[in-house]
C-alpha atoms as a PDB file:
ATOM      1  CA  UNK A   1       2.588  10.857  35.842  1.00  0.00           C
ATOM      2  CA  UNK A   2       0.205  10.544  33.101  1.00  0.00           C
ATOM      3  CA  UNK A   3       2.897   9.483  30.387  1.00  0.00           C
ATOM      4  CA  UNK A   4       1.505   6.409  28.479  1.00  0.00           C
ATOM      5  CA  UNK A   5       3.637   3.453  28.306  1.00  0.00           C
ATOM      6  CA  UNK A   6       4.666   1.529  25.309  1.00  0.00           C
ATOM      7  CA  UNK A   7       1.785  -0.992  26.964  1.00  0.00           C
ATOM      8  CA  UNK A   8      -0.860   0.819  26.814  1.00  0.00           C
ATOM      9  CA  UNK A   9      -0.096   1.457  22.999  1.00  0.00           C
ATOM     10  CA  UNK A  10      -0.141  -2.187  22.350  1.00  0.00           C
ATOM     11  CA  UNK A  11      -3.293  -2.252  24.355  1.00  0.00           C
ATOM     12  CA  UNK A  12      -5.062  -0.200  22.115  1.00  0.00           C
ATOM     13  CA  UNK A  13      -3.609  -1.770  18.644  1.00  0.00           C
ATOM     14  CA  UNK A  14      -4.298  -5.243  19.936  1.00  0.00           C
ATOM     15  CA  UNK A  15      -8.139  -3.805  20.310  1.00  0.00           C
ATOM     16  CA  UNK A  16      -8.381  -2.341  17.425  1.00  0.00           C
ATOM     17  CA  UNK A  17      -7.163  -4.884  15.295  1.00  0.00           C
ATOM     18  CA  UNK A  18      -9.673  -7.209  17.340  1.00  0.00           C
ATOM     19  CA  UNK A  19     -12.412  -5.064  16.420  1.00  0.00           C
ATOM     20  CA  UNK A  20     -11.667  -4.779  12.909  1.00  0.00           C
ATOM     21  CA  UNK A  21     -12.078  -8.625  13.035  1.00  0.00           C
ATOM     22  CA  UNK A  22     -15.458  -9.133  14.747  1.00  0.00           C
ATOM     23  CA  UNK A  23     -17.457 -11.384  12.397  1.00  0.00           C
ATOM     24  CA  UNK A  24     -20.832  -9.746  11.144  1.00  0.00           C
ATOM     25  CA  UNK A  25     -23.608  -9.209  12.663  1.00  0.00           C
ATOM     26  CA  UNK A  26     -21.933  -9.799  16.425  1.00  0.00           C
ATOM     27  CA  UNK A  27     -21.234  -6.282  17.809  1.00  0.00           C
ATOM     28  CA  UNK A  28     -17.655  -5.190  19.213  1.00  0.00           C
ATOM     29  CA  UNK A  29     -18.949  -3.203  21.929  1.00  0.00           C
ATOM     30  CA  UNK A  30     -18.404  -6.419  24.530  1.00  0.00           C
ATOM     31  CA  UNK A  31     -14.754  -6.372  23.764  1.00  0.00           C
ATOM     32  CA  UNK A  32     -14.504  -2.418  23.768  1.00  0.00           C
ATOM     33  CA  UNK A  33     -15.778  -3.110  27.519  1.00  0.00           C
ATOM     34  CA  UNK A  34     -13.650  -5.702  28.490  1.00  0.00           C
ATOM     35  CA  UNK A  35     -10.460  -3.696  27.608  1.00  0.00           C
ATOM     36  CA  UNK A  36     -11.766  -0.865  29.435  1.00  0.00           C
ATOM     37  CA  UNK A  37     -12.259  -3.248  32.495  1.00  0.00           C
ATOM     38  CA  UNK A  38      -8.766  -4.338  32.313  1.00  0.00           C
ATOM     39  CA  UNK A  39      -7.064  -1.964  31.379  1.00  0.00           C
ATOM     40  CA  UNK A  40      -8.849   0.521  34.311  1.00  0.00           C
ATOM     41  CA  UNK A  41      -9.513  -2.072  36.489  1.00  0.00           C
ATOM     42  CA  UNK A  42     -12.968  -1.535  36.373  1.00  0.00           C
ATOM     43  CA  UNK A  43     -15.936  -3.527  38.170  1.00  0.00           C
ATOM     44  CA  UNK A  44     -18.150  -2.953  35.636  1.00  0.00           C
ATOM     45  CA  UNK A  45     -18.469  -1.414  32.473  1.00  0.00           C
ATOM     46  CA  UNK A  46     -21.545   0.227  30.796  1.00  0.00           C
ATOM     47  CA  UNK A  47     -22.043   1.636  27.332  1.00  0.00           C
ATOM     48  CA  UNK A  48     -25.041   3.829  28.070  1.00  0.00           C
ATOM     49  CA  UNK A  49     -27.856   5.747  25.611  1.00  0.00           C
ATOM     50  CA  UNK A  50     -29.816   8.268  27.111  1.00  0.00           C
ATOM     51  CA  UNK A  51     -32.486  10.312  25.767  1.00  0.00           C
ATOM     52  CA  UNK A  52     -32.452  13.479  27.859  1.00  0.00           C
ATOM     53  CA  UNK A  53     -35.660  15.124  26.519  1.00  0.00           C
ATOM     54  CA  UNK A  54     -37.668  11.691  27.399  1.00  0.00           C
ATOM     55  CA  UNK A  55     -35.005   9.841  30.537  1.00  0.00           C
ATOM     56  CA  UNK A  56     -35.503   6.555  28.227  1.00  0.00           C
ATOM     57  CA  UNK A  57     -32.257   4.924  28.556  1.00  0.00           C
ATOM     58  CA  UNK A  58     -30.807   1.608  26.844  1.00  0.00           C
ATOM     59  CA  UNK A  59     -27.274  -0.044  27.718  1.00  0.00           C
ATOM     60  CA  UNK A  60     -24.961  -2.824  27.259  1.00  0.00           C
ATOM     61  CA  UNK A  61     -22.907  -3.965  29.652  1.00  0.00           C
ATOM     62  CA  UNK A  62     -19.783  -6.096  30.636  1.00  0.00           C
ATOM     63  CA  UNK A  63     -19.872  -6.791  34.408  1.00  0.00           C
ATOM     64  CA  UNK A  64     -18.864  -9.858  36.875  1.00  0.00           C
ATOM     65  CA  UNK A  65     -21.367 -12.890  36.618  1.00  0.00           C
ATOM     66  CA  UNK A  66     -22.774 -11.224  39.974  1.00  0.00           C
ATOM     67  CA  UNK A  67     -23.423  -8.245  39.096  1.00  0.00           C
ATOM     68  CA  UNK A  68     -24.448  -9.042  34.937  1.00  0.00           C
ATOM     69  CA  UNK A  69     -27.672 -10.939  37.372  1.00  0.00           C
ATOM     70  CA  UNK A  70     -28.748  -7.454  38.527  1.00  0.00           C
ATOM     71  CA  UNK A  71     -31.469  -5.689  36.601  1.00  0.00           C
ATOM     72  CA  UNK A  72     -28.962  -2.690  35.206  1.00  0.00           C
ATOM     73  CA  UNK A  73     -31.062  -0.902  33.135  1.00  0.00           C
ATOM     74  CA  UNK A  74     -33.177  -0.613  36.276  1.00  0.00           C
ATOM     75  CA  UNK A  75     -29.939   0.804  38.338  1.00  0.00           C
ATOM     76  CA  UNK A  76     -28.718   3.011  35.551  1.00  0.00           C
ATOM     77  CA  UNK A  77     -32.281   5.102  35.632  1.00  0.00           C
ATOM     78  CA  UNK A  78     -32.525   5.069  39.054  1.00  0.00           C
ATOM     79  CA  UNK A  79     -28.542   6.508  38.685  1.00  0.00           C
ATOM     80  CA  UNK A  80     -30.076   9.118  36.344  1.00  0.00           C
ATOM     81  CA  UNK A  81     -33.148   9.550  38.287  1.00  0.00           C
ATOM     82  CA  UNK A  82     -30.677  10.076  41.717  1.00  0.00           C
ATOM     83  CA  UNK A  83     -28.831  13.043  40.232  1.00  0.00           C
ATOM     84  CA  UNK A  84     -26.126  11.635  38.790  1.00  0.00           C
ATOM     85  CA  UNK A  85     -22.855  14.595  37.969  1.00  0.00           C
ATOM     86  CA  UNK A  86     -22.208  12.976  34.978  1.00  0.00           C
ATOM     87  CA  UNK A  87     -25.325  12.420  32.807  1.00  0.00           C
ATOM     88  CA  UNK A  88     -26.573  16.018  34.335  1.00  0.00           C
ATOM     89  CA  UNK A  89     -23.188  17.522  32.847  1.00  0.00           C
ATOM     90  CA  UNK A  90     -23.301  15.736  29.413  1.00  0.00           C
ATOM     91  CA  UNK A  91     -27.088  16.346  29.165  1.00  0.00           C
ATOM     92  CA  UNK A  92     -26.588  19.673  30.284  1.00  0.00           C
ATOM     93  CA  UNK A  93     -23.651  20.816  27.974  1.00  0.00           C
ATOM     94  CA  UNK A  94     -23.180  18.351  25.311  1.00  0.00           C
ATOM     95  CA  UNK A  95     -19.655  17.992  26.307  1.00  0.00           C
ATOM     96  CA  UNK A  96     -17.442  15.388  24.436  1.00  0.00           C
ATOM     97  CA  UNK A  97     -14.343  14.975  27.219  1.00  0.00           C
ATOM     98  CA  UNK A  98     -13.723  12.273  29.265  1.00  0.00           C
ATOM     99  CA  UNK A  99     -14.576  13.085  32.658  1.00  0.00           C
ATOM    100  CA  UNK A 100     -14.619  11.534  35.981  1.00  0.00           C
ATOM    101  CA  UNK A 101     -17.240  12.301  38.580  1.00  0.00           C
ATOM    102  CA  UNK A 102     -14.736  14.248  40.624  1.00  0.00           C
ATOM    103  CA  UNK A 103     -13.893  16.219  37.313  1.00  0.00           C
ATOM    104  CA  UNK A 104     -17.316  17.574  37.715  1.00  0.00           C
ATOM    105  CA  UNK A 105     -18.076  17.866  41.415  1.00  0.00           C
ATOM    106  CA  UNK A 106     -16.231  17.299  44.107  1.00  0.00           C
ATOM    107  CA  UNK A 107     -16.480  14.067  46.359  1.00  0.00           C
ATOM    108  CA  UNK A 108     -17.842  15.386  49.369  1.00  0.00           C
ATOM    109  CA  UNK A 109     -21.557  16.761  46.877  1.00  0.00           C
ATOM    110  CA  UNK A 110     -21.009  13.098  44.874  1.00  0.00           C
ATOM    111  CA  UNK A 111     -21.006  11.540  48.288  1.00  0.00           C
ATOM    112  CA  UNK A 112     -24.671  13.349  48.877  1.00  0.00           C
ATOM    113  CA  UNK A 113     -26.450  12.409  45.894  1.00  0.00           C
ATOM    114  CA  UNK A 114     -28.731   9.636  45.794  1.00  0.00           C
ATOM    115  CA  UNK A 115     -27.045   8.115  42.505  1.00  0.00           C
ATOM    116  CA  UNK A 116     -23.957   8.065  44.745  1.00  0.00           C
ATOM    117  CA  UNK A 117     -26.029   6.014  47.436  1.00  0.00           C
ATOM    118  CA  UNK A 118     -27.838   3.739  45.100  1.00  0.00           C
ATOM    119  CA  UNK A 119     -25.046   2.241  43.297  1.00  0.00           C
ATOM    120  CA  UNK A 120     -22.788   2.573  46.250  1.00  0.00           C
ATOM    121  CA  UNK A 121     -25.265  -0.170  48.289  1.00  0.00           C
ATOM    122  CA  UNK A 122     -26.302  -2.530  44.790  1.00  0.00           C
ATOM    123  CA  UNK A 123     -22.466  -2.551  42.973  1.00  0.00           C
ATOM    124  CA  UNK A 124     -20.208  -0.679  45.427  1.00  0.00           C
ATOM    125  CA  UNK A 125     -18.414   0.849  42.588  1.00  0.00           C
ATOM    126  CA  UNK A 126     -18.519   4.630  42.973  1.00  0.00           C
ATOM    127  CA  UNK A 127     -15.623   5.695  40.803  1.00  0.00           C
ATOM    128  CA  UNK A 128     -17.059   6.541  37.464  1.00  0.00           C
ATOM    129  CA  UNK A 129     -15.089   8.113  34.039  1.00  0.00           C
ATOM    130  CA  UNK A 130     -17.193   7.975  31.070  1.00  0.00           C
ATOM    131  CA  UNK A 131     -16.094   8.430  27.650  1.00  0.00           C
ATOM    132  CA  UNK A 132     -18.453  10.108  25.107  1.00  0.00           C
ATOM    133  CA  UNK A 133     -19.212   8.737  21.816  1.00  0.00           C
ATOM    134  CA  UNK A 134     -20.695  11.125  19.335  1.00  0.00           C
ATOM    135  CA  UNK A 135     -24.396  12.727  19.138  1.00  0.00           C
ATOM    136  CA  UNK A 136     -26.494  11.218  17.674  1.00  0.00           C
ATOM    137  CA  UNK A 137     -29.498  13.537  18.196  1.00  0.00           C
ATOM    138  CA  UNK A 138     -30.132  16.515  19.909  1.00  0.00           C
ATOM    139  CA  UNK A 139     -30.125  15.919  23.997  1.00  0.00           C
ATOM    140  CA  UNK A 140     -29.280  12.681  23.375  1.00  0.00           C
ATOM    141  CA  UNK A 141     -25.839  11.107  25.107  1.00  0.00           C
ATOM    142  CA  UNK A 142     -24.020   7.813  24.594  1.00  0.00           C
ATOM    143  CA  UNK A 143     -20.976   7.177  26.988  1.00  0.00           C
ATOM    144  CA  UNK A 144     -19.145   4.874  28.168  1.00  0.00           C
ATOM    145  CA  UNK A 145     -18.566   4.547  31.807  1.00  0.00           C
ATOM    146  CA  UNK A 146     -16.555   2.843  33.781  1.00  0.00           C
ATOM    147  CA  UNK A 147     -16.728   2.023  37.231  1.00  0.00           C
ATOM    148  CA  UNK A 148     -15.081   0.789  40.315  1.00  0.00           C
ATOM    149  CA  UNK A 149     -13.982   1.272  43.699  1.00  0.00           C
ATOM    150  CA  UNK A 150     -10.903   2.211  45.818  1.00  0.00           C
ATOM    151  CA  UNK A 151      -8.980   5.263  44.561  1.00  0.00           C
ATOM    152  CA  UNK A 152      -9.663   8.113  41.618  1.00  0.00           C
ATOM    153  CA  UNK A 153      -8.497   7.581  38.228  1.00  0.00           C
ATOM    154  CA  UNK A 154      -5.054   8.586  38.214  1.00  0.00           C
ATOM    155  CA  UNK A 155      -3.615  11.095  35.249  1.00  0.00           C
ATOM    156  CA  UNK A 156      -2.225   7.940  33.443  1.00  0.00           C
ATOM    157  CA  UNK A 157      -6.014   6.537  33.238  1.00  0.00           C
ATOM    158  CA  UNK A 158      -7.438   9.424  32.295  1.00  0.00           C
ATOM    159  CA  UNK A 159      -4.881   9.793  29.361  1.00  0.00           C
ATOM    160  CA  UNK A 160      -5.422   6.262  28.568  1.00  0.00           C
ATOM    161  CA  UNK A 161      -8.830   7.006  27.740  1.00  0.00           C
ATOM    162  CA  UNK A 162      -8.679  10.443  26.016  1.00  0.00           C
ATOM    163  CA  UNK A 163      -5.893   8.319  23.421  1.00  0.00           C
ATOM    164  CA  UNK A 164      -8.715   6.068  23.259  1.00  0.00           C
ATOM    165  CA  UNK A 165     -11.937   7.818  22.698  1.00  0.00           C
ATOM    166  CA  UNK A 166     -10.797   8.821  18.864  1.00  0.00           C
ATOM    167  CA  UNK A 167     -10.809   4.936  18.269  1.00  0.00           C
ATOM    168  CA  UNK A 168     -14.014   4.493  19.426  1.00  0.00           C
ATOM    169  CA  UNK A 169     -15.852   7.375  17.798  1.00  0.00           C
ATOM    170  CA  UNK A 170     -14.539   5.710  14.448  1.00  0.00           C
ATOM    171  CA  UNK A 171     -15.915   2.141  15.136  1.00  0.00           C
ATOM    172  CA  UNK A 172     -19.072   3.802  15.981  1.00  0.00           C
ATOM    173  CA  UNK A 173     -18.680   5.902  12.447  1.00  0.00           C
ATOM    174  CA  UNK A 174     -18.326   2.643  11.369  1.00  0.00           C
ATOM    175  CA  UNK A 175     -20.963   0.713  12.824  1.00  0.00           C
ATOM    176  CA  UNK A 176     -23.230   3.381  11.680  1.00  0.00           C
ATOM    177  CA  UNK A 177     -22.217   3.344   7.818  1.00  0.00           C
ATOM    178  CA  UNK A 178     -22.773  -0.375   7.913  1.00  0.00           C
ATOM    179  CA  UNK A 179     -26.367   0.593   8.624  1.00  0.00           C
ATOM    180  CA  UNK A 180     -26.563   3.004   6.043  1.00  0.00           C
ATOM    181  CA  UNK A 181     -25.024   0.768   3.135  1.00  0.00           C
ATOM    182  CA  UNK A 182     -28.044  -1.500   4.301  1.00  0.00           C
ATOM    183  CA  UNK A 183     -26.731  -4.444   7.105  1.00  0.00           C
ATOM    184  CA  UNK A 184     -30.172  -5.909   7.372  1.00  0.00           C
ATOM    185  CA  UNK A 185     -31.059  -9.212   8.476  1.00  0.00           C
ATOM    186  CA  UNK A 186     -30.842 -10.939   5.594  1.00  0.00           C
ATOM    187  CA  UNK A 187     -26.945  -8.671   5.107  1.00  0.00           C
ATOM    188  CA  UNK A 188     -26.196  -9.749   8.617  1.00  0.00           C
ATOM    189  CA  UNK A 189     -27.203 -13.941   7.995  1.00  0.00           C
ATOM    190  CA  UNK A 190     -24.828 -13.863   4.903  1.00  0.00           C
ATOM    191  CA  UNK A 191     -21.994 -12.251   7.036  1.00  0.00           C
ATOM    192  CA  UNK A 192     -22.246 -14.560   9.602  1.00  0.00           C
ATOM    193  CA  UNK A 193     -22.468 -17.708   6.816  1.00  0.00           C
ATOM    194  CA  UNK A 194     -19.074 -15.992   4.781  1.00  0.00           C
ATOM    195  CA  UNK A 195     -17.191 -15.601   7.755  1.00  0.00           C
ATOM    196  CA  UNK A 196     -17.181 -11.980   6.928  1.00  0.00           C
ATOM    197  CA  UNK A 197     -15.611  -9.084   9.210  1.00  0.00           C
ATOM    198  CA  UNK A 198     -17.435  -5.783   9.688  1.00  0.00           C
ATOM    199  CA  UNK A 199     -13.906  -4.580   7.732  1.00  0.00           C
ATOM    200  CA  UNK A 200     -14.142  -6.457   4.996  1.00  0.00           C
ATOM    201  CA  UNK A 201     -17.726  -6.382   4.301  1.00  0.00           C
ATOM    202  CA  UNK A 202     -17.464  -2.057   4.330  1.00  0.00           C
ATOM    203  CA  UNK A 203     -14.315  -3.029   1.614  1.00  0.00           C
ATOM    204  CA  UNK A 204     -17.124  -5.077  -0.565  1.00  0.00           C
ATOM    205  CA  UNK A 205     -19.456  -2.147  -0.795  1.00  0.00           C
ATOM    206  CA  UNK A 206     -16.753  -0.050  -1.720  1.00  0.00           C
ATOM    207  CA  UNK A 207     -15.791  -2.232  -4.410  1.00  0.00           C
ATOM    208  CA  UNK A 208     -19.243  -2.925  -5.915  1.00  0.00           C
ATOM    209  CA  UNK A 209     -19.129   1.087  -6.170  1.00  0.00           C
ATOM    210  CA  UNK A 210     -15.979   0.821  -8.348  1.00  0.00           C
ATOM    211  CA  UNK A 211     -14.051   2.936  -5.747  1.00  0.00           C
ATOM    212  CA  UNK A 212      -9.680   1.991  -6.016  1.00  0.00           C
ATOM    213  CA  UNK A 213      -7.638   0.676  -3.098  1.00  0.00           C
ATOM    214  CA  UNK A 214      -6.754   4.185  -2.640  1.00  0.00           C
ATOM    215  CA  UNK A 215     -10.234   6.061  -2.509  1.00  0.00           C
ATOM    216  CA  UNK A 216     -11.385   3.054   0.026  1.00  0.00           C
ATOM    217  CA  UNK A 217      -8.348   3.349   1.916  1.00  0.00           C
ATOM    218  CA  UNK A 218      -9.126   7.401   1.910  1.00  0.00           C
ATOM    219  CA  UNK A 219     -12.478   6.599   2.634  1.00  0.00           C
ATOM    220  CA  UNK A 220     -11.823   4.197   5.567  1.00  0.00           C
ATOM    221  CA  UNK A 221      -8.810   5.776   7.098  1.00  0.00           C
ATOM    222  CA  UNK A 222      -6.367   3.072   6.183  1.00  0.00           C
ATOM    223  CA  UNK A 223      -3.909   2.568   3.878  1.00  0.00           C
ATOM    224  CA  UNK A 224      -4.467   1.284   0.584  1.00  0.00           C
ATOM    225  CA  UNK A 225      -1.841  -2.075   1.169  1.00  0.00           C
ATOM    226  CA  UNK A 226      -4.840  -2.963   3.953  1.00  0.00           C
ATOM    227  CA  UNK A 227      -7.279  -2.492   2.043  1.00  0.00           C
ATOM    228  CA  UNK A 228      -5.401  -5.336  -0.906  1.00  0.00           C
ATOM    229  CA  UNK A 229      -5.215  -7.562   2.722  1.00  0.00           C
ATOM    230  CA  UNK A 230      -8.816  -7.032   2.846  1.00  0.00           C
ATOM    231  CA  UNK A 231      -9.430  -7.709  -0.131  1.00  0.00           C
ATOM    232  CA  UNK A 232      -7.481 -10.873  -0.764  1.00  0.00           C
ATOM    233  CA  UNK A 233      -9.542 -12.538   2.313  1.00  0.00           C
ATOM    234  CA  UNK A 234     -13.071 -11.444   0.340  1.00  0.00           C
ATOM    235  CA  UNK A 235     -11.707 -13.560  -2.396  1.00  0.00           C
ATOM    236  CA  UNK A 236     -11.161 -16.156  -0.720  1.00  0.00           C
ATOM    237  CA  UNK A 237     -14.096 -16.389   1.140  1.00  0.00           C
ATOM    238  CA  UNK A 238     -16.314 -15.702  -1.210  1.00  0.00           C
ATOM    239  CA  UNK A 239     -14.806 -18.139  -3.744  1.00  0.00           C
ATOM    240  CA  UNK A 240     -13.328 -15.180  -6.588  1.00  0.00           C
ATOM    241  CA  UNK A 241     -10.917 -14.590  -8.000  1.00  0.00           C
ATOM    242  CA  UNK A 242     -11.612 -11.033  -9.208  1.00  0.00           C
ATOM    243  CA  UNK A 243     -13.622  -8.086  -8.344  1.00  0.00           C
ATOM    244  CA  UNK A 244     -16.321  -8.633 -10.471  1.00  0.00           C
ATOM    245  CA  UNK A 245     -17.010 -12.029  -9.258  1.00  0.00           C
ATOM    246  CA  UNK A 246     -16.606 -11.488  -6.275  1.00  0.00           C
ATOM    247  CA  UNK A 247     -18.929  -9.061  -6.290  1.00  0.00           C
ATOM    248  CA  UNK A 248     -21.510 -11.657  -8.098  1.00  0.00           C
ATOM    249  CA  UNK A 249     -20.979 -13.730  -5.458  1.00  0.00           C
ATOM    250  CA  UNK A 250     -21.935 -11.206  -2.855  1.00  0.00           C
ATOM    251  CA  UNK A 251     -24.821 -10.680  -4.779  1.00  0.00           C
ATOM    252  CA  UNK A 252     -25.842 -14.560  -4.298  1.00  0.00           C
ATOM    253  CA  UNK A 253     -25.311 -14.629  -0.619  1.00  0.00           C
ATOM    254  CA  UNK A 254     -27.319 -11.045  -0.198  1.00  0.00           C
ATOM    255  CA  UNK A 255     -24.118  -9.030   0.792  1.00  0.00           C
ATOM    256  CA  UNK A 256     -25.118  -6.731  -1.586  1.00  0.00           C
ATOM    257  CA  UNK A 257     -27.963  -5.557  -3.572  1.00  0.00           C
END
């Protein structure tokens, strides 16, 4: 019952490889959320930050034209305000699983919750599995969740998304390391001019620190023939023909320092 299929395998390689191809500065989180809608048949799809110490919350979203018009950051604190099983749980214990409500609590104390009864009358999606991304901070929590109606996530969803979570912890890794090698505004305009991916521009700053295929393939988790793929396209769209001026040209554009 909750044996992937070969589909769900291409599912998450086809993502991936989308991700990996995102043009800089435009963030991949909007197709993270479609997939998750499709593949889970989801109604909507949040990626939520909450600040447990403080109940400030931010999100992104991918939702139905209807329901992208509602004020969601409104509904989602009014979901934390209402008691919510979820955000108490990860709040509470700092827990990393994928969980359902009904992993938590069972129905008949979801159904009794004002969270339940707030989202159940704006969205009418009350089936909810989040999927953690890493801590940031101390009593902060960033999930995923997605929801929809009709029945619980079956064991085939729920091992869809535990296969799934590892890929999304390392785009956020990712993400994050962009920040730190220094993706500011004037970083993210040159991206978007080069018709750089997120990949390729991590593969530049590897390169300007003299690191081999193999140490940025160590250092990126693939192997080093990608990271020669990579590489060829930085040539090419940067105009070089070598490492050295290619990274020159980065230089020009303000890729790199």
């Amino acid at each position: 019952m909750g044996d992937l299929a070969a589909r769900d395998y291409e599912r998450m390689l086809d993502l991936a490889a989308a991700v990996m191809d995102t043009p800089a500065p435009e963030s991949p989180w909007p197709l993270v959320a479609g997939e998750l809608a499709q593949a889970l048949r989801g109604t909507m799809v949040l990626l939520s930050d909450v600040n447990g110490a403080t109940g400030a919350a931010g999100i992104d979203a991918w939702a139905p034209e209807w329901i992208g018009s509602l004020p969601l950051n409104t509904l989602l604190r009014k979901g934390l305000e209402g008691g919510h099983p979820l955000a108490r749980h990860y709040a509470r214990t700092g827990d990393q699983r994928p969980l359902a409500v009904t992993d938590v609590v069972d129905i008949e104390t979801w159904r009794r919750t004002e969270s339940y009864a707030t989202l159940h009358r704006t969205v009418g999606a009350v089936r909810h599995i989040a999927i953690p991304l890493p801590t940031i901070e101390p009593g902060r929590f960033r999930t995923f969740v997605v929801h929809r109606d009709g029945p619980d996530f079956d064991e085939r969803e729920r091992a869809y998304v535990r296969r799934l979570q590892p890929l999304l912890v390392s785009v956020d890794r990712f993400l994050r390391q962009l920040t730190e090698w220094g993706a500011d505004v004037r970083t993210a305009d040159a991206a978007a001019e080069t018709n750089l991916t997120r990949r390729e521009i991590a593969v530049l700053s590897l390169l300007a620190d003299g690191l081999t295929a193999e140490a940025i393939g160590r250092r990126l988790g693939i192997s080093a023939r990608t990271v020669h793929k990579h590489t060829e396209n930085l040539y090419r769209k940067l105009a070089a023909t070598d490492r050295l001026t290619a990274v020159l040209r980065a230089q020009e554009f303000g890729l790199l320092p």
